[in-house]
Protein backbone atom coordinates (compact mmCIF):
# COMPACT_ATOMS: atom_id res chain seq x y z
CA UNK A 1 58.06 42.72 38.64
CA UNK A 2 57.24 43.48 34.89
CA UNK A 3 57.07 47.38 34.25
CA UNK A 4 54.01 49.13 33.14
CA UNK A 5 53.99 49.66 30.08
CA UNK A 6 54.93 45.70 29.83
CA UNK A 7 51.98 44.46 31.87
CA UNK A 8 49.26 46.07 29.48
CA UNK A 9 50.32 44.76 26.09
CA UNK A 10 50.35 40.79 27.45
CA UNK A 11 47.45 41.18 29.58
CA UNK A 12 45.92 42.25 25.93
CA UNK A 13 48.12 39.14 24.87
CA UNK A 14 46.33 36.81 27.28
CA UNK A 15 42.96 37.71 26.49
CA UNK A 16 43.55 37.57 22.63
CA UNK A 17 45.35 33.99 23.14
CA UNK A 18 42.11 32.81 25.57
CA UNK A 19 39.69 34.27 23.09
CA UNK A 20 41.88 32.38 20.31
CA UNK A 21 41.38 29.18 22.33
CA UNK A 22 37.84 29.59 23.12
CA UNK A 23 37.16 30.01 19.53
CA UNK A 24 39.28 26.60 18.44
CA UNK A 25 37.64 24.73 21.11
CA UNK A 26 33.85 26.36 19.88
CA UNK A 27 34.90 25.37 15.92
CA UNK A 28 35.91 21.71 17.23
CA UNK A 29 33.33 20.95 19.14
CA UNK A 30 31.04 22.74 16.21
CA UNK A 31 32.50 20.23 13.64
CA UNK A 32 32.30 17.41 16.35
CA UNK A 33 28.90 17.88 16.92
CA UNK A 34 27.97 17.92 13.39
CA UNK A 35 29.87 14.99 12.69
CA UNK A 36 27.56 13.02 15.19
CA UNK A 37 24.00 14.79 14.05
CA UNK A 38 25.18 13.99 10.67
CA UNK A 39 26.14 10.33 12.04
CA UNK A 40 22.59 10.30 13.62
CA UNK A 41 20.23 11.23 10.41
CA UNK A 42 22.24 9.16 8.29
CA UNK A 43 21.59 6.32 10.96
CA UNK A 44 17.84 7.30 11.03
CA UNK A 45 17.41 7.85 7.14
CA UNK A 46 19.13 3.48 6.59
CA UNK A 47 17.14 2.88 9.56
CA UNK A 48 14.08 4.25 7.97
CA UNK A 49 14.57 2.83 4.60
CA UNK A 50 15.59 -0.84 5.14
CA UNK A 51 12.08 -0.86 7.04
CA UNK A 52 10.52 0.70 3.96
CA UNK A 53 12.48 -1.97 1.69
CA UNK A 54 11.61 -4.65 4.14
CA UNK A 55 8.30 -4.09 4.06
CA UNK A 56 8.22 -3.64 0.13
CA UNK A 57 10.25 -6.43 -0.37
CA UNK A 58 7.04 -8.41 1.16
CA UNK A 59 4.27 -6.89 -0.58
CA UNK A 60 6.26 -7.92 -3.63
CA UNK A 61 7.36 -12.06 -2.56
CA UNK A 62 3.17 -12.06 -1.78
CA UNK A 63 2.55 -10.54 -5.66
CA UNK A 64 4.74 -13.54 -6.99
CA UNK A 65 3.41 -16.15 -4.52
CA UNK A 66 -0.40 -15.29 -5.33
CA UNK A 67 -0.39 -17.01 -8.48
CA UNK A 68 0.39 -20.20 -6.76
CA UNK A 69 -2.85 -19.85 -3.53
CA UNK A 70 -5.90 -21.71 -4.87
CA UNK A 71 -8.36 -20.69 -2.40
CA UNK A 72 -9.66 -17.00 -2.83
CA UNK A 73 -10.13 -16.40 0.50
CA UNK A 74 -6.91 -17.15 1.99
CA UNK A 75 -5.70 -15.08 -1.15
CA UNK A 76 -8.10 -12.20 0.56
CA UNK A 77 -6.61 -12.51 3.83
CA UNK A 78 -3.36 -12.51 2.94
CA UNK A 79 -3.80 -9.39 0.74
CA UNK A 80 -5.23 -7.16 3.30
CA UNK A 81 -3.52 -7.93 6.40
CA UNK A 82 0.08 -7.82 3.73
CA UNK A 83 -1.06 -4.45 3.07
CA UNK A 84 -2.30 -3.00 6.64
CA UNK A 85 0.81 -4.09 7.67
CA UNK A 86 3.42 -3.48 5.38
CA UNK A 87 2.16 -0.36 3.53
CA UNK A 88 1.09 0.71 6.88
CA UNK A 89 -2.51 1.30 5.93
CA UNK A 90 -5.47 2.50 8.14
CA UNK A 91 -7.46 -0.43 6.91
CA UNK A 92 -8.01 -1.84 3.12
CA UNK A 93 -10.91 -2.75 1.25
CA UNK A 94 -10.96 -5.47 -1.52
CA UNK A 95 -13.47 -5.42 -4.34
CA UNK A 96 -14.24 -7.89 -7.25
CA UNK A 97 -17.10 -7.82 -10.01
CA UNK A 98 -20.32 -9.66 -9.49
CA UNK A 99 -23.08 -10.61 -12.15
CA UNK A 100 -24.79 -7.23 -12.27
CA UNK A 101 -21.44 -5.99 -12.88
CA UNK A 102 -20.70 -3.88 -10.05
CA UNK A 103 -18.35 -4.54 -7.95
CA UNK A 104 -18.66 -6.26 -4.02
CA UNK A 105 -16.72 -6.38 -1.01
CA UNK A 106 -14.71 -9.41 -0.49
CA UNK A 107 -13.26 -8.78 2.55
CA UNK A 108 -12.16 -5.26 4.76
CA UNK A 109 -10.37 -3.83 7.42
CA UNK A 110 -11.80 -0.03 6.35
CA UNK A 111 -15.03 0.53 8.35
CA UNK A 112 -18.42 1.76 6.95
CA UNK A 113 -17.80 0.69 3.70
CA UNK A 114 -20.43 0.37 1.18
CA UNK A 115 -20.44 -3.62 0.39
CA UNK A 116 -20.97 -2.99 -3.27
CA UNK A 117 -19.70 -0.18 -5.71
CA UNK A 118 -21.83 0.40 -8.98
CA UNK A 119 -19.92 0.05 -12.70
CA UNK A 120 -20.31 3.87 -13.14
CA UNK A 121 -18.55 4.85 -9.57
CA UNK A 122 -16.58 7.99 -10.50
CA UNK A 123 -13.53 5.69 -9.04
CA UNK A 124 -14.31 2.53 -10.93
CA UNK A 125 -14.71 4.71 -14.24
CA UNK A 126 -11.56 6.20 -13.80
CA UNK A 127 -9.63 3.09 -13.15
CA UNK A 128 -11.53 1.29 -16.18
CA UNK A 129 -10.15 4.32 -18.54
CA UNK A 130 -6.85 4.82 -17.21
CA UNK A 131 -5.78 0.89 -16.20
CA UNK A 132 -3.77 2.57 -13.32
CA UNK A 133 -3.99 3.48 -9.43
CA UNK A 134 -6.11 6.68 -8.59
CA UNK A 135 -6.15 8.95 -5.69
CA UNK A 136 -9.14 9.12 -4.28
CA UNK A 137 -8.93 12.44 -2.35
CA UNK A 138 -7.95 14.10 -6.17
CA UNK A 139 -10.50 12.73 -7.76
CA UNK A 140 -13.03 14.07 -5.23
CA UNK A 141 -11.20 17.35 -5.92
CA UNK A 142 -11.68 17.11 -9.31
CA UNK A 143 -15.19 15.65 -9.85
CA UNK A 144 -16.69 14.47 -7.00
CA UNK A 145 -16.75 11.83 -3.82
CA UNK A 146 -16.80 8.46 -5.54
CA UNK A 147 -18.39 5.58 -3.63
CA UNK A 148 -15.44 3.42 -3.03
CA UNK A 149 -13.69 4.00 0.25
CA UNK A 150 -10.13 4.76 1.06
CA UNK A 151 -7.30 7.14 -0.05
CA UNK A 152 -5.87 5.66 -3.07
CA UNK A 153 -6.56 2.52 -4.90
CA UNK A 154 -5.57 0.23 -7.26
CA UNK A 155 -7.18 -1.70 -10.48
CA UNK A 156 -7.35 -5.18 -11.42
CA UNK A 157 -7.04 -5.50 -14.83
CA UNK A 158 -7.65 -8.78 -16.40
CA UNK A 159 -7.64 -9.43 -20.44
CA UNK A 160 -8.64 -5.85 -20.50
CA UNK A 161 -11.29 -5.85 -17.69
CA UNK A 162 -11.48 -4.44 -14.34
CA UNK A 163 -12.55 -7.94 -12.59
CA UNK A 164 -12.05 -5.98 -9.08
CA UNK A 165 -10.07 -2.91 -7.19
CA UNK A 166 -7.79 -2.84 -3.91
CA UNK A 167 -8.86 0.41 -1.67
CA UNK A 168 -5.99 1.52 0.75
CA UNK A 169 -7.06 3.77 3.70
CA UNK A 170 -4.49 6.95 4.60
CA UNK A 171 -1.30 5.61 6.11
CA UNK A 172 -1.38 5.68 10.17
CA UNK A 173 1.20 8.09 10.41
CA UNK A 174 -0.69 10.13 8.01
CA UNK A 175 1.74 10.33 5.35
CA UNK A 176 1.41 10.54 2.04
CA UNK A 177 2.34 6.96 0.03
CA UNK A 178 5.65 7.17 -1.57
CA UNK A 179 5.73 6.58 -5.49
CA UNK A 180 7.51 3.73 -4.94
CA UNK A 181 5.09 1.82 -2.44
CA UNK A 182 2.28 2.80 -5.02
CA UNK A 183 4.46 0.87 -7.44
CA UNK A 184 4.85 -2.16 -5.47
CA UNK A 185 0.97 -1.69 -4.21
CA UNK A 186 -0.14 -2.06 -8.07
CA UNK A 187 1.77 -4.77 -8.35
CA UNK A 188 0.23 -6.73 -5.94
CA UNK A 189 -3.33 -6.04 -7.09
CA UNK A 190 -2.40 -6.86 -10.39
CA UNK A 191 -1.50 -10.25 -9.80
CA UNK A 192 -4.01 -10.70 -7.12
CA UNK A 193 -6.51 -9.99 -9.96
CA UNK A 194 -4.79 -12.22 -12.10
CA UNK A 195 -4.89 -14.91 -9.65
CA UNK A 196 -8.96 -14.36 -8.71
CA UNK A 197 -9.44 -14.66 -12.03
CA UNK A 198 -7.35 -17.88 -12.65
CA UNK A 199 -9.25 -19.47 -9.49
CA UNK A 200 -12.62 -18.76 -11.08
CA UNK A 201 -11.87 -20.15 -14.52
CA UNK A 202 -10.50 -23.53 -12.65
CA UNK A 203 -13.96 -23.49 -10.69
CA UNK A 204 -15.61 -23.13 -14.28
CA UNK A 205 -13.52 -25.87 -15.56
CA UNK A 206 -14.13 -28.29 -12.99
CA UNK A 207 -17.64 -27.64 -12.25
CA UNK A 208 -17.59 -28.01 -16.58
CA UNK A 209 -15.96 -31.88 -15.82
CA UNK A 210 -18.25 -32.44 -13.38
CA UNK A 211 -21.66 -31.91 -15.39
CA UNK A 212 -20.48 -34.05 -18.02
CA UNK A 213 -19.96 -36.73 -15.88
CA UNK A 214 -22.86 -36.43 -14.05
CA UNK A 215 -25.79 -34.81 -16.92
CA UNK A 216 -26.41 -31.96 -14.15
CA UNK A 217 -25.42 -28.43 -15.54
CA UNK A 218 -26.96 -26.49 -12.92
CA UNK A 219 -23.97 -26.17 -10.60
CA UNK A 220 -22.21 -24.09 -13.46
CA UNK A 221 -25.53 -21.66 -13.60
CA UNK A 222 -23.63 -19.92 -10.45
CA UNK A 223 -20.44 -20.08 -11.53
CA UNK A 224 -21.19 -18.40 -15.11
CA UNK A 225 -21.23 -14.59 -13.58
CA UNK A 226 -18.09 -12.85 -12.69
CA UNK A 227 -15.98 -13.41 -9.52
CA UNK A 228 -17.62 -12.92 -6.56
CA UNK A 229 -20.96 -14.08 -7.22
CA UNK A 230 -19.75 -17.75 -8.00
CA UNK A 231 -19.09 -20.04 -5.52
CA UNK A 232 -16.40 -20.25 -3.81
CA UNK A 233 -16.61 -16.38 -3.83
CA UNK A 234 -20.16 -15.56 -2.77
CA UNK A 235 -19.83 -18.00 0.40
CA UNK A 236 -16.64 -15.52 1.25
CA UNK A 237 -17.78 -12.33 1.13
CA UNK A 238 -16.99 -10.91 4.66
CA UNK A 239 -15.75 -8.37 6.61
CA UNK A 240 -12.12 -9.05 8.27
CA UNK A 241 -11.45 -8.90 12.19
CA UNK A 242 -7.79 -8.16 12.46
């Protein structure tokens, strides 16, 4: 049996050795656990972006494919539901100058939309002078509640004209849109635009062919005004049912 005045100091010995331990095991298990939380965000974060770059990587294969649709409405369709689904809009609204030059509907998934937008919209103004994507929920800050619908949206600019406008509605998960999907979104209006136009001159051209083989000019009378006016667009004009 250990004397007295042995006993105390290893008893002290003991406790300083288990408090030792317990404080080695609380730092590994500290480091080990931060190991995994770090293992889990950075899981989360590649998670989260290669569904963001997935779904960019879409919007922009439909930018370079819309050059080479023929039909506007399929061209519509395609647009909208791309952009509901991969931008993760609460619906979109697609616009494109008539005769009177304002601008109508084509098709939507946003409800209670006006179905046409006059030239001198605070929105449509502001796209005509800048040439770029707006937010919508500044500019009512700043001046006023325009007329088009949505969150933010996007111009087409063709030869210097704004032949029509994409409206996005807030994201469903109510985030903001990141730079970079604005990016991509502009790039798809821009060659949508490009591509309504394109359709329309063709249907100018061949209606053109057409008179002067047959002496009858009055199927071109419809197709002289702007986009969606002229046939095929005016027959189009709906509202989608996704």
């Amino acid at each position: 049996m250990l004397p007295t005045w042995l006993r105390r100091p290893l008893a002290f010995a003991a406790i300083a050795a288990d408090a030792v331990l317990e404080a080695v095991l609380a730092l590994g298990i500290g480091i080990s656990l931060g190991r995994i939380h770090a293992r889990v965000d950075g899981f989360v974060d590649r998670a989260f972006f290669r569904q963001r770059h997935r779904a960019e990587a879409a919007l922009r294969r439909l930018a370079r494919e819309a050059p080479y649709i023929d039909e506007p409405q399929v061209l519509a369709d395609r647009v909208i539901a791309a952009v509901d689904r991969h931008a993760g809009a609460n619906g979109t609204a697609l616009y494109l100058q008539n005769g009177n030059g304002a601008y109508t509907s084509l098709l939507a998934t946003l409800s209670d939309i006006p179905a046409e937008v006059e030239r001198n919209d605070i929105a449509i103004v502001r796209m005509r002078a800048l040439g770029e994507g707006i937010d919508l929920d500044e500019l009512a800050d700043e001046v006023g509640h325009a007329a088009l619908p949505g969150k933010i949206a996007f111009p087409m600019i063709v030869r210097g004209a704004l032949v029509g406008t994409l409206a996005c509605g807030p994201k469903r998960n109510l985030e903001q849109y990141a730079p970079d999907e604005r990016a991509t979104l502009a790039d798809l209006t821009h060659a949508a635009g490009i591509a309504f136009d394109t359709m329309h001159t063709n249907a100018l051209r061949d209606a053109a062919a057409r008179a002067l083989l047959e002496g009858d000019v009055e199927p071109l009378r419809g197709l002289a005004a702007p986009l969606s006016t002229s046939s095929p667009f005016r027959e189009n004009t709906r509202q989608a049912g996704y």
